[in-house]
N, C-alpha and C. Protein backbone atom coordinates (compact mmCIF):
# COMPACT_ATOMS: atom_id res chain seq x y z
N UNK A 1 168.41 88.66 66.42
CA UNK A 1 168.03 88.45 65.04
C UNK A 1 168.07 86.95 64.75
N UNK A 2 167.54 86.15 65.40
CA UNK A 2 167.23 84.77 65.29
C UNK A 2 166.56 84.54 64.08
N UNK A 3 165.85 85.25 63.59
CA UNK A 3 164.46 85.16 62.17
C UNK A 3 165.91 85.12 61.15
N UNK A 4 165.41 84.72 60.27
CA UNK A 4 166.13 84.83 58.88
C UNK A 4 166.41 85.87 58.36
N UNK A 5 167.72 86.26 57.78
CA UNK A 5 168.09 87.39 57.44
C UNK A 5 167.62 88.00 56.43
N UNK A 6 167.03 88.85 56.33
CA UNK A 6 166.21 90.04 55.32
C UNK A 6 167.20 90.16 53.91
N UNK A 7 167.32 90.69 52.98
CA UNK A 7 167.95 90.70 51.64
C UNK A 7 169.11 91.59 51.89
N UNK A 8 168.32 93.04 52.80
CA UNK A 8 169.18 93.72 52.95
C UNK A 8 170.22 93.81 54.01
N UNK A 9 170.28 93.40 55.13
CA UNK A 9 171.13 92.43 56.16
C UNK A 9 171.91 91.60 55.47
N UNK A 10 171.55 90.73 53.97
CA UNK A 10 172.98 90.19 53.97
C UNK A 10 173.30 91.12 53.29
N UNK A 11 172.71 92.00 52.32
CA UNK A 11 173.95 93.05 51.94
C UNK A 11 174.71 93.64 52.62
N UNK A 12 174.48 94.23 53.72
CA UNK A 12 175.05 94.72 54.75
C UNK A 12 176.22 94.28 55.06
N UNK A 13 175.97 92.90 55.89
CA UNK A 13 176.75 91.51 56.06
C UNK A 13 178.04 91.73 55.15
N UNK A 14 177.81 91.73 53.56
CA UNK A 14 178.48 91.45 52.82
C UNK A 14 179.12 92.61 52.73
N UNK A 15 178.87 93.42 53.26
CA UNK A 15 179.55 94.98 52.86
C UNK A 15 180.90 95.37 53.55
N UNK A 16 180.65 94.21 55.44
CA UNK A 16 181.48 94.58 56.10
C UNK A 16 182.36 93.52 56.49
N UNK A 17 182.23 92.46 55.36
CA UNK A 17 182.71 91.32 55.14
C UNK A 17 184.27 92.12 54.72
N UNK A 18 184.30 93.08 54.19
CA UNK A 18 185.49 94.28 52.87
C UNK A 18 185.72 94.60 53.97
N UNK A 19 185.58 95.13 54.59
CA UNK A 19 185.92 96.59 55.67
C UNK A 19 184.82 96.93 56.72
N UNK A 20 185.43 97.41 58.10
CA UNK A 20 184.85 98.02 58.94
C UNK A 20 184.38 99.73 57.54
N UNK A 21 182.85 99.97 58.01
CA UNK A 21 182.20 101.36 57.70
C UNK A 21 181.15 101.96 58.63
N UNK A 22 181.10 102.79 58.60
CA UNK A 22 179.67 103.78 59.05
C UNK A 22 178.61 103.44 58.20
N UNK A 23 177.27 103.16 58.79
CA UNK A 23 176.11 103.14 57.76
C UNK A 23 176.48 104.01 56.82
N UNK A 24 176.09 105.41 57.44
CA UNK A 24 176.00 105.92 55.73
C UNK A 24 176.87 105.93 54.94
N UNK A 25 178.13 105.08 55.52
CA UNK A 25 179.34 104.66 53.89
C UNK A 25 178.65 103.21 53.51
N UNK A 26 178.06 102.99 54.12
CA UNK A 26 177.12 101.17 53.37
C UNK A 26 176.39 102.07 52.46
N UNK A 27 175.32 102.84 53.15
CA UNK A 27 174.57 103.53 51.89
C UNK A 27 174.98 104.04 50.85
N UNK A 28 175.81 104.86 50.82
CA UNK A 28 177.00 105.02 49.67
C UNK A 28 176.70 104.35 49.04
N UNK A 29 177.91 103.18 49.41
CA UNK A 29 178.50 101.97 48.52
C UNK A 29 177.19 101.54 47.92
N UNK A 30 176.13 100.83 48.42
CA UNK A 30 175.35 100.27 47.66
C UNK A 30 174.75 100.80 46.75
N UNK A 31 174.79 102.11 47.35
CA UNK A 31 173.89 103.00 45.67
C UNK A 31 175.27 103.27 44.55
N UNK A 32 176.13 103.67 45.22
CA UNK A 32 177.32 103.76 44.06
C UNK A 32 177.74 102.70 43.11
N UNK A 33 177.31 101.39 43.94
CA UNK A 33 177.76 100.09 43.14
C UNK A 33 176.71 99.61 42.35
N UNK A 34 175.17 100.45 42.69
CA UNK A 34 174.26 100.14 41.56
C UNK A 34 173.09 99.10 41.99
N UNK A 35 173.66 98.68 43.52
CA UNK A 35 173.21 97.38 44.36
C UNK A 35 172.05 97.69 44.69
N UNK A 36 171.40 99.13 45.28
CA UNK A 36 170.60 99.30 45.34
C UNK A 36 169.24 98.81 44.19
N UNK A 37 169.74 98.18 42.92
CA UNK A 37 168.85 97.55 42.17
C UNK A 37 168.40 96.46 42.42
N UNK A 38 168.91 96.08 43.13
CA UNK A 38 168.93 94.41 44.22
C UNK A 38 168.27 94.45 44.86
N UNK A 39 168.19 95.93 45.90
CA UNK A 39 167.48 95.44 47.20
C UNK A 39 167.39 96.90 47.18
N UNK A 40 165.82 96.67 48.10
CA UNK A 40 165.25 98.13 48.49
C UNK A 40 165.80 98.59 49.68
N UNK A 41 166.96 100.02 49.59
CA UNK A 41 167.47 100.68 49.96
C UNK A 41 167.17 102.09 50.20
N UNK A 42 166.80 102.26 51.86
CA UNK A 42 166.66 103.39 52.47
C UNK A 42 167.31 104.02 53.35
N UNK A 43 167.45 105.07 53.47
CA UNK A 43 168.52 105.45 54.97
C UNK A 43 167.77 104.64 55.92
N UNK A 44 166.81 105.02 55.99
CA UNK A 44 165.75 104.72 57.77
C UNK A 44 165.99 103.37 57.82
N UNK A 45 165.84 102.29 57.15
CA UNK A 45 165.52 100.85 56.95
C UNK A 45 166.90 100.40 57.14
N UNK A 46 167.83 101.18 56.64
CA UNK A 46 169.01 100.75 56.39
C UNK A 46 169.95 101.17 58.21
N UNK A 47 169.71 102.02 58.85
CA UNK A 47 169.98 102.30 59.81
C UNK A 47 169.41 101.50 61.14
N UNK A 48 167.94 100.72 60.81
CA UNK A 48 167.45 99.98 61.48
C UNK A 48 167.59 98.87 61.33
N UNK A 49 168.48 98.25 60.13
CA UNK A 49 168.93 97.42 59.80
C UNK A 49 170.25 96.78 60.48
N UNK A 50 170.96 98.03 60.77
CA UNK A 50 172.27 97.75 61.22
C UNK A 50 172.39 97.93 62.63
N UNK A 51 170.92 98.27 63.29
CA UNK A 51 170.74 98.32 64.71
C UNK A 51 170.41 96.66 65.17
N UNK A 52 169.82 96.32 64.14
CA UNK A 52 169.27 94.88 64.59
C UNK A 52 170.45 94.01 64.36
N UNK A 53 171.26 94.31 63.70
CA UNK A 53 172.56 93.56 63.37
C UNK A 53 173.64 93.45 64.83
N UNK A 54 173.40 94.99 64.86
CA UNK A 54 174.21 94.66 66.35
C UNK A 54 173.62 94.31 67.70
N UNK A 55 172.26 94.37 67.80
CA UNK A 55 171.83 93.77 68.88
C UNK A 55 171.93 92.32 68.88
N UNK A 56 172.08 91.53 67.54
CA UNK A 56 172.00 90.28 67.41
C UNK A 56 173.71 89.78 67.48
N UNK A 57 174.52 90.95 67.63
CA UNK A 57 175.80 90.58 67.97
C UNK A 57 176.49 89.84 66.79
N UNK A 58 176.02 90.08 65.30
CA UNK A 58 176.22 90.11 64.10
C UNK A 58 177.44 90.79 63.84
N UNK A 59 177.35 91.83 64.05
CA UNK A 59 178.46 93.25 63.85
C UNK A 59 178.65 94.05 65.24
N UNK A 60 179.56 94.56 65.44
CA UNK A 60 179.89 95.67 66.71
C UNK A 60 180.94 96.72 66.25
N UNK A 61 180.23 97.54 66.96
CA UNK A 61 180.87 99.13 66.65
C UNK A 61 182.23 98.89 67.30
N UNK A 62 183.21 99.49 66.71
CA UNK A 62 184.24 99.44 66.44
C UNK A 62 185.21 100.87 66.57
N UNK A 63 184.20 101.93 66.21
CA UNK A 63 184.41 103.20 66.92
C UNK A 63 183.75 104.38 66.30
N UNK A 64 184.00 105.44 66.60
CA UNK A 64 183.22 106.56 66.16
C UNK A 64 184.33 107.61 65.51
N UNK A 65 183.75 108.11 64.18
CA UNK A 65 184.26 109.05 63.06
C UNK A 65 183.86 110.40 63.31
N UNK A 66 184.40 111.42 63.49
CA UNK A 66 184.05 113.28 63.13
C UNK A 66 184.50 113.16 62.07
N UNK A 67 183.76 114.48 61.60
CA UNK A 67 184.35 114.95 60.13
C UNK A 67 184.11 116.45 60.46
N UNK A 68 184.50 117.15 60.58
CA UNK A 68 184.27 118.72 60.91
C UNK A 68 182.82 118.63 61.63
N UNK A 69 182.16 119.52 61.12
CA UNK A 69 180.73 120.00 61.21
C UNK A 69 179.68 118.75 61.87
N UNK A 70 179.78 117.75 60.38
CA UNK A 70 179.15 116.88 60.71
C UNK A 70 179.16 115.39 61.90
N UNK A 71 177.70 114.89 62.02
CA UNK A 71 177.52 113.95 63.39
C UNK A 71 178.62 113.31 63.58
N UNK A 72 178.44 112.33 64.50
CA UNK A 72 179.64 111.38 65.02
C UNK A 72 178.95 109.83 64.06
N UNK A 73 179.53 109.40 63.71
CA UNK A 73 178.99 108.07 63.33
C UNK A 73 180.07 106.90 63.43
N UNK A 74 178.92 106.31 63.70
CA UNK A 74 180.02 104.67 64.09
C UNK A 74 180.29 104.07 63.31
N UNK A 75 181.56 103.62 63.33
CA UNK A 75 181.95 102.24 62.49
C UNK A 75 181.53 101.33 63.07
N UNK A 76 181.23 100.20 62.19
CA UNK A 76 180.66 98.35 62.57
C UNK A 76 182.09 97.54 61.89
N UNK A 77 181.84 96.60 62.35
CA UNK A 77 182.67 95.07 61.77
C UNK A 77 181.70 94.13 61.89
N UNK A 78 181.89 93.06 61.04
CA UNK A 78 181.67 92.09 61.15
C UNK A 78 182.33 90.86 62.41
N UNK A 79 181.29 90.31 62.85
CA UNK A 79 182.07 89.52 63.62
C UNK A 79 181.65 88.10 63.55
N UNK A 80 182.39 87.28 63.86
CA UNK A 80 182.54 85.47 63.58
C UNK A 80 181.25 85.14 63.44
N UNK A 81 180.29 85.46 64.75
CA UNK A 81 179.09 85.08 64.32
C UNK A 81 177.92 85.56 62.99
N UNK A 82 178.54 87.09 62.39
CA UNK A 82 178.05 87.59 61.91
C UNK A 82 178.41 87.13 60.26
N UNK A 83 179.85 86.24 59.78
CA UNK A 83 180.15 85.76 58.80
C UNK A 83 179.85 84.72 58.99
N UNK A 84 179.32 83.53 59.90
CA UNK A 84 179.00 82.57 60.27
C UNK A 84 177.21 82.31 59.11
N UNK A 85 176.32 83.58 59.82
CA UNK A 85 175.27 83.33 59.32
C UNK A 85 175.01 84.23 57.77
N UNK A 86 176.09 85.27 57.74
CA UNK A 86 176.40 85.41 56.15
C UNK A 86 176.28 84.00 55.55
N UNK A 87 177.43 83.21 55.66
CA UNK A 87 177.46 82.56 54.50
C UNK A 87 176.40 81.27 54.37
N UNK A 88 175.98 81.10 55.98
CA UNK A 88 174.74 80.50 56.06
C UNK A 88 173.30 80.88 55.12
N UNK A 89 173.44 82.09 54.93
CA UNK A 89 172.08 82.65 54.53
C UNK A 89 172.12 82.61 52.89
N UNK A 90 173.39 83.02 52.77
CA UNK A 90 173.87 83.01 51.25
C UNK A 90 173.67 81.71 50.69
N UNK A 91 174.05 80.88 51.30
CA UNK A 91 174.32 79.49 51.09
C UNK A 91 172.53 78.64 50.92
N UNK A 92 172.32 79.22 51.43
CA UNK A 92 170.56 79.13 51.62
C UNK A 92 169.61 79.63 50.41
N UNK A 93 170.24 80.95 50.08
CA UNK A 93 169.45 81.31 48.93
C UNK A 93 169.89 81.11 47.68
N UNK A 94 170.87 80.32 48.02
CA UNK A 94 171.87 80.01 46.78
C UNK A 94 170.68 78.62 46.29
N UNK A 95 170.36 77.97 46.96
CA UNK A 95 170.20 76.61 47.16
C UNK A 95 168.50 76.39 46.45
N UNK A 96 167.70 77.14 47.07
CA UNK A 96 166.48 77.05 47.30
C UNK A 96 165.74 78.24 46.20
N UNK A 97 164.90 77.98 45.01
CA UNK A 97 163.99 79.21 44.73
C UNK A 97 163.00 79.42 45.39
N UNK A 98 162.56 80.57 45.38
CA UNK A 98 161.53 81.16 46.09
C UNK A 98 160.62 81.95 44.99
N UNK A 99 159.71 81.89 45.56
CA UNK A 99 158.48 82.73 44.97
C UNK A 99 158.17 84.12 45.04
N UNK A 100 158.89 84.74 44.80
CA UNK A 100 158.86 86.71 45.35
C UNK A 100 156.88 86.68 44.76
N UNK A 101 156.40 86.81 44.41
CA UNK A 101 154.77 87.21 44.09
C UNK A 101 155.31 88.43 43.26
N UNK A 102 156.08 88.55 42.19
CA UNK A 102 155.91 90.05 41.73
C UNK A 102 154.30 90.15 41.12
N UNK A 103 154.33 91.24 41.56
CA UNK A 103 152.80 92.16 41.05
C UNK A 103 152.47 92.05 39.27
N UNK A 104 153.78 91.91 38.83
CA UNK A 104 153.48 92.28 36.89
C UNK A 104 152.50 90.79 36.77
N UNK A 105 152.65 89.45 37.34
CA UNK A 105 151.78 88.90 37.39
C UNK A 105 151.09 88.10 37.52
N UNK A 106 150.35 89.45 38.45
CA UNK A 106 148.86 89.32 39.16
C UNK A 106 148.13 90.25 37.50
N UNK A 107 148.98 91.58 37.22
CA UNK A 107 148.62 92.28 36.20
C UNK A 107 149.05 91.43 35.03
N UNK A 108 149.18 90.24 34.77
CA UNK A 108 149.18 89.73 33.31
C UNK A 108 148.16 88.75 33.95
N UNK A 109 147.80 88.46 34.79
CA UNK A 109 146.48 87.53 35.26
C UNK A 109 145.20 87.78 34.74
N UNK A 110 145.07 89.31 35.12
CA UNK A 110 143.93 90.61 35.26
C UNK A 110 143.72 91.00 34.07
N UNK A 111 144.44 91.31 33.19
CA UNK A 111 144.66 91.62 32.06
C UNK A 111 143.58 91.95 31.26
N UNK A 112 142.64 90.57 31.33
CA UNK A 112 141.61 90.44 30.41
C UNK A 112 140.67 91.61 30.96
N UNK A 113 140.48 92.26 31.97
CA UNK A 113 139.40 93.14 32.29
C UNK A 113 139.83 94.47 31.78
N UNK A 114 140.33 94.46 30.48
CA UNK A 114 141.17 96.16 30.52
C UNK A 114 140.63 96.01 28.67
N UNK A 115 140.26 96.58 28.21
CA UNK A 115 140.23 96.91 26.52
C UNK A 115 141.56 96.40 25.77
N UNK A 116 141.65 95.22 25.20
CA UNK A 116 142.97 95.11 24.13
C UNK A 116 143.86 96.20 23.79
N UNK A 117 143.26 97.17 23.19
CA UNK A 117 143.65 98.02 23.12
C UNK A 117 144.91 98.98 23.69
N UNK A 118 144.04 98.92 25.41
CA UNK A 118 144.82 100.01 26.35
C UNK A 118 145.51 98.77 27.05
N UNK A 119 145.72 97.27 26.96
CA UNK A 119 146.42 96.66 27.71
C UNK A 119 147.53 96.88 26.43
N UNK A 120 147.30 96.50 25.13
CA UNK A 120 148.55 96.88 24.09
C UNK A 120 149.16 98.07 24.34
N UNK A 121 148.36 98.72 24.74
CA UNK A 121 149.63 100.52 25.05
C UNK A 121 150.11 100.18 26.41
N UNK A 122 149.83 99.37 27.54
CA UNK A 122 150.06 99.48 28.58
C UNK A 122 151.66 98.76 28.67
N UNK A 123 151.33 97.79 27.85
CA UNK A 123 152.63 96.49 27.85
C UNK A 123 153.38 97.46 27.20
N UNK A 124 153.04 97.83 26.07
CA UNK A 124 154.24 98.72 25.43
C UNK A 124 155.07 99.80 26.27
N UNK A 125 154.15 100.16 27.13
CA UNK A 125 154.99 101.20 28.16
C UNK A 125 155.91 99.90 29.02
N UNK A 126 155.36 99.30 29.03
CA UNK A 126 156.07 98.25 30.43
C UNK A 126 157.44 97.40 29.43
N UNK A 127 157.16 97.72 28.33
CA UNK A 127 158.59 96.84 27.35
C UNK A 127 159.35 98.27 26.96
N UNK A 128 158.59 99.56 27.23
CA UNK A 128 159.61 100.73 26.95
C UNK A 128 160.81 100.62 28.31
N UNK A 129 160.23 100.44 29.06
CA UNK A 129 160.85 100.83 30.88
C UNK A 129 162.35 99.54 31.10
N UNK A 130 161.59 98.61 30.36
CA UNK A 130 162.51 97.46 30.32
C UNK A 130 163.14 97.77 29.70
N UNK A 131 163.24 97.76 28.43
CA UNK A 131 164.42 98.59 27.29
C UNK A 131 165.27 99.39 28.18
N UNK A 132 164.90 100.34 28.71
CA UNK A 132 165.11 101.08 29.35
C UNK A 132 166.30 100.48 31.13
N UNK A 133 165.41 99.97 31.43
CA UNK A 133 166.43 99.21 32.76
C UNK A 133 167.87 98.70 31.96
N UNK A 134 167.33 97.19 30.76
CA UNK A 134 168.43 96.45 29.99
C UNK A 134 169.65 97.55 29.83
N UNK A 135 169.52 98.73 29.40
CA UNK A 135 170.53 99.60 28.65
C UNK A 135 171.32 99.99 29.56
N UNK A 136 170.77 100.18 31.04
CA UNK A 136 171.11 100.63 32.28
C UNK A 136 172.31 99.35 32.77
N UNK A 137 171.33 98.18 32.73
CA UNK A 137 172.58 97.08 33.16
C UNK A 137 173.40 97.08 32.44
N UNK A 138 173.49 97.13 31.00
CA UNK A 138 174.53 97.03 29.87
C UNK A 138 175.21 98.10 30.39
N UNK A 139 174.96 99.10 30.47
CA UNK A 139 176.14 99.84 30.64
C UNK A 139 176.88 99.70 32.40
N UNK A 140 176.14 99.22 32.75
CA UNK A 140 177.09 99.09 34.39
C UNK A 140 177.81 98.03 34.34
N UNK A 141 177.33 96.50 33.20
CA UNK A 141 177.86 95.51 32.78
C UNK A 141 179.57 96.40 31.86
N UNK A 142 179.41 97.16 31.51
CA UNK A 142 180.25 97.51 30.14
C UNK A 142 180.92 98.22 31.35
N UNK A 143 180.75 99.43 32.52
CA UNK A 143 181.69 99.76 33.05
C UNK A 143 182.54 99.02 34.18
N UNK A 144 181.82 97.99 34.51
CA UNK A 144 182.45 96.99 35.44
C UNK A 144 183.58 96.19 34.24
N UNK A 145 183.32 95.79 33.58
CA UNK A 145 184.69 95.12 32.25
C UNK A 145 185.60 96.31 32.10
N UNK A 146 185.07 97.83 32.16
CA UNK A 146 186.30 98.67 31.56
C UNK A 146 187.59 98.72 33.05
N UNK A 147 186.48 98.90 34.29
CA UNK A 147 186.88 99.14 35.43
C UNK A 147 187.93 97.43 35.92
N UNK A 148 187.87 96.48 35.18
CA UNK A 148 188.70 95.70 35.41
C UNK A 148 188.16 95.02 36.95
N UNK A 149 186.82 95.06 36.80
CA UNK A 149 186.25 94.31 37.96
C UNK A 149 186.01 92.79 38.00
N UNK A 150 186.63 91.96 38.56
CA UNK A 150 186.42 90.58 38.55
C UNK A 150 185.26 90.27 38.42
N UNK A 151 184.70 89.25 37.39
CA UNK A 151 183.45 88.82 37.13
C UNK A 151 182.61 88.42 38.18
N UNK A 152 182.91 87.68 39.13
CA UNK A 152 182.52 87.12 40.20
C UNK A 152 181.85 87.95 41.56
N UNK A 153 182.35 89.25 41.23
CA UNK A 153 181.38 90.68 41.83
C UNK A 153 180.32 90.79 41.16
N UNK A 154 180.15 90.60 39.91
CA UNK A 154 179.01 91.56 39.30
C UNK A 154 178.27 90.18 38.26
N UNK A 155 177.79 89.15 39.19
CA UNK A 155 177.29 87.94 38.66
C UNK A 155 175.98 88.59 38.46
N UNK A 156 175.21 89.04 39.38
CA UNK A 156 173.83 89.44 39.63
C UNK A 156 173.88 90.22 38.33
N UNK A 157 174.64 91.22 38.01
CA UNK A 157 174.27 92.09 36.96
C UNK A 157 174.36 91.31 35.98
N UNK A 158 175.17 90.03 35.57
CA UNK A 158 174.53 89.59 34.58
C UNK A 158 173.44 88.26 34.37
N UNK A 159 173.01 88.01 35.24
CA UNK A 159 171.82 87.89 35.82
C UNK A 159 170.52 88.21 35.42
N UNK A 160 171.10 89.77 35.90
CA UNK A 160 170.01 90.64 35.56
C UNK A 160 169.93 90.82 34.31
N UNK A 161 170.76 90.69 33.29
CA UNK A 161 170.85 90.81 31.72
C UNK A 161 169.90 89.81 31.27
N UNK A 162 170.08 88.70 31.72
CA UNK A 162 169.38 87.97 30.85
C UNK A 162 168.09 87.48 31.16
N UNK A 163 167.72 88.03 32.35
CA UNK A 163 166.70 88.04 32.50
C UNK A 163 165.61 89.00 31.99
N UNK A 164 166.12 90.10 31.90
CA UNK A 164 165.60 91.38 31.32
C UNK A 164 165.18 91.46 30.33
N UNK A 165 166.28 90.45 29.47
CA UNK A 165 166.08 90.62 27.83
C UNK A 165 165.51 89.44 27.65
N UNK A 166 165.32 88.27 28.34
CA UNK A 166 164.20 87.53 28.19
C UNK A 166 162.92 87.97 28.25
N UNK A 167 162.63 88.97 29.53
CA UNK A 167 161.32 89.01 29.59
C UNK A 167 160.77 90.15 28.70
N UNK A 168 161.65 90.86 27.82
CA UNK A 168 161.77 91.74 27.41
C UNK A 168 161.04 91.49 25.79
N UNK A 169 161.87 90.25 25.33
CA UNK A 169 161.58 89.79 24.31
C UNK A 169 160.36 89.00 24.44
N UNK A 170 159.36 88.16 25.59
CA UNK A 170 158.55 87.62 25.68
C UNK A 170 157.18 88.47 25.66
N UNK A 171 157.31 89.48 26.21
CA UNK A 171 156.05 90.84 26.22
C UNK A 171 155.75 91.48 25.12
N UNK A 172 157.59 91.62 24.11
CA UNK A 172 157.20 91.47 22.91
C UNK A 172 156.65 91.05 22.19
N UNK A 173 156.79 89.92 22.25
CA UNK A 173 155.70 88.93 21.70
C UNK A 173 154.45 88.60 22.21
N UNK A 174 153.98 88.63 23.37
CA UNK A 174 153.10 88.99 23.56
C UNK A 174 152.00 90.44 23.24
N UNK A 175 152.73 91.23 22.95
CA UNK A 175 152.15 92.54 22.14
C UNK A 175 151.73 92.24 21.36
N UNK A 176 152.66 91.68 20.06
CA UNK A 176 152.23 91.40 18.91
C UNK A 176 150.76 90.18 18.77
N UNK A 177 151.00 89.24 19.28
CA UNK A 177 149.89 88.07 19.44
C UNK A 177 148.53 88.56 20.28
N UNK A 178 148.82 89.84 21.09
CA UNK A 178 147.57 90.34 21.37
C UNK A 178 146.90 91.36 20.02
N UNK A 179 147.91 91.97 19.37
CA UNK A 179 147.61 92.90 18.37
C UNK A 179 146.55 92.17 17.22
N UNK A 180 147.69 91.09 16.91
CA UNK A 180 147.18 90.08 15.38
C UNK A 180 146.06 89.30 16.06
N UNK A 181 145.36 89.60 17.22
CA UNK A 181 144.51 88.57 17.65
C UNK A 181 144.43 86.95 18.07
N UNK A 182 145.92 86.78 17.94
CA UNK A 182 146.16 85.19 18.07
C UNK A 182 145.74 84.99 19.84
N UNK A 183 146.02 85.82 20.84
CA UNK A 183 145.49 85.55 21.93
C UNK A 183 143.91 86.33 21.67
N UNK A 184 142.75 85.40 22.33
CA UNK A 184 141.39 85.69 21.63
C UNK A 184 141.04 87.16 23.89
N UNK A 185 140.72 87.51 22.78
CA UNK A 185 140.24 88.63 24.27
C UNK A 185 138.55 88.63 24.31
N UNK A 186 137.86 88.88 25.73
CA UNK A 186 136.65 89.09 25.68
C UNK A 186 136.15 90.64 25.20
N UNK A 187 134.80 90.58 24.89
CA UNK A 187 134.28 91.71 24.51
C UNK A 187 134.40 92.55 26.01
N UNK A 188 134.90 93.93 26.68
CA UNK A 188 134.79 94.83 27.31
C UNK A 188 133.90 95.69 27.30
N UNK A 189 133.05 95.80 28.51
CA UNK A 189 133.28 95.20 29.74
C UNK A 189 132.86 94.19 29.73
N UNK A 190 133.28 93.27 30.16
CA UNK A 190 132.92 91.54 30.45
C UNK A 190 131.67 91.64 31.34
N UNK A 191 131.70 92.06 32.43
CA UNK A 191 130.03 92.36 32.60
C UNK A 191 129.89 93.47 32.62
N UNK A 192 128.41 93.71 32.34
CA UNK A 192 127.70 95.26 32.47
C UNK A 192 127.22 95.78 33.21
N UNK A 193 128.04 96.36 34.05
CA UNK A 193 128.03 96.44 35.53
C UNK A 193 126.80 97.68 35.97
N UNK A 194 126.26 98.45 34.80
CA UNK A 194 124.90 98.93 34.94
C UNK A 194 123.77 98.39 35.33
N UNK A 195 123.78 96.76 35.10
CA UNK A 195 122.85 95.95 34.89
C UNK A 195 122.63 95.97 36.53
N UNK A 196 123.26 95.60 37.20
CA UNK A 196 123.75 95.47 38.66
C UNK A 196 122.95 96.41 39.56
């Protein structure tokens, strides 16, 4: 694993930074802790994740768990080299922004080819969903303070707060300024593609 570490590799990383686990106690944890909002989390991805970890001599199995019935699964650790390029990578994305390309916009780019109208109902669905996420972090924000969780775990979630309710409040306003006409829209369809 020479290439740069994927989002979900340093979660990983960071998971067994705490404790030797079995993948599917990483999978757990990350969906239990909500992390999975962070990073796209799958068994398959996540199991091939932690294969490439140990071929790169990142982590090594450490031993194997029964539980009655069910498979054998291995525990991992982290090892020197594997906290080495943790905090390397961390330290990296700490440092540097990057450009993710989210898709919302390419779709606030595009925009103009859609009827005022149905882009005003469209945003409104897309500022319902947000409402909707915000309330979600607030409350994982509100049970991490009840749960007496050190701030310094759950930075991202507030992070994620204010980002949310920024962009939350900006679409808002953008609704409205498309509504009252202050942003000027073309007549639809912009061309007449019969003509063609």
């Amino acid at each position: 694993m020479a290439r740069q570490l994927t989002p979900l590799a340093v979660m990983l990383l960071a998971l067994l930074a705490e404790r030797e686990m079995h993948p599917y106690e990483m999978f757990q944890t990350l969906v239990e802790r909500g992390e999975d909002r962070l990073v796209k989390v799958r068994p398959g991805s996540l199991y091939h994740t932690v294969e490439r970890l140990a071929e790169a001599e990142l982590i090594r199995a450490t031993g194997i768990d029964r539980a009655g019935n069910r498979p054998e699964r291995t525990r991992y650790a982290l090892t020197e080299a594997g906290l080495r390029r943790l905090q390397a990578r961390v330290t990296e994305m700490l440092r540097t922004p990057v450009n993710e390309y989210p898709q919302f916009l390419i779709a606030l780019d595009e925009a103009h080819n859609l009827p005022r109208e149905q882009v005003i109902d469209l945003l409104s669905e897309y500022a319902a969903a947000l409402a909707a996420e915000l309330a979600e972090v607030t409350e994982s924000l509100d049970r991490a303070g009840v749960d007496a969780v050190p701030e310094v775990y759950w930075l991202s979630w507030k992070y994620l707060l204010h980002t949310k309710q920024a962009e939350l409040d900006w679409v808002g306003s953008l609704i409205e300024r498309i509504k009252s006409k202050d942003v000027e829209w073309p007549n639809y369809p912009i061309h007449d593609l019969r003509r063609q």
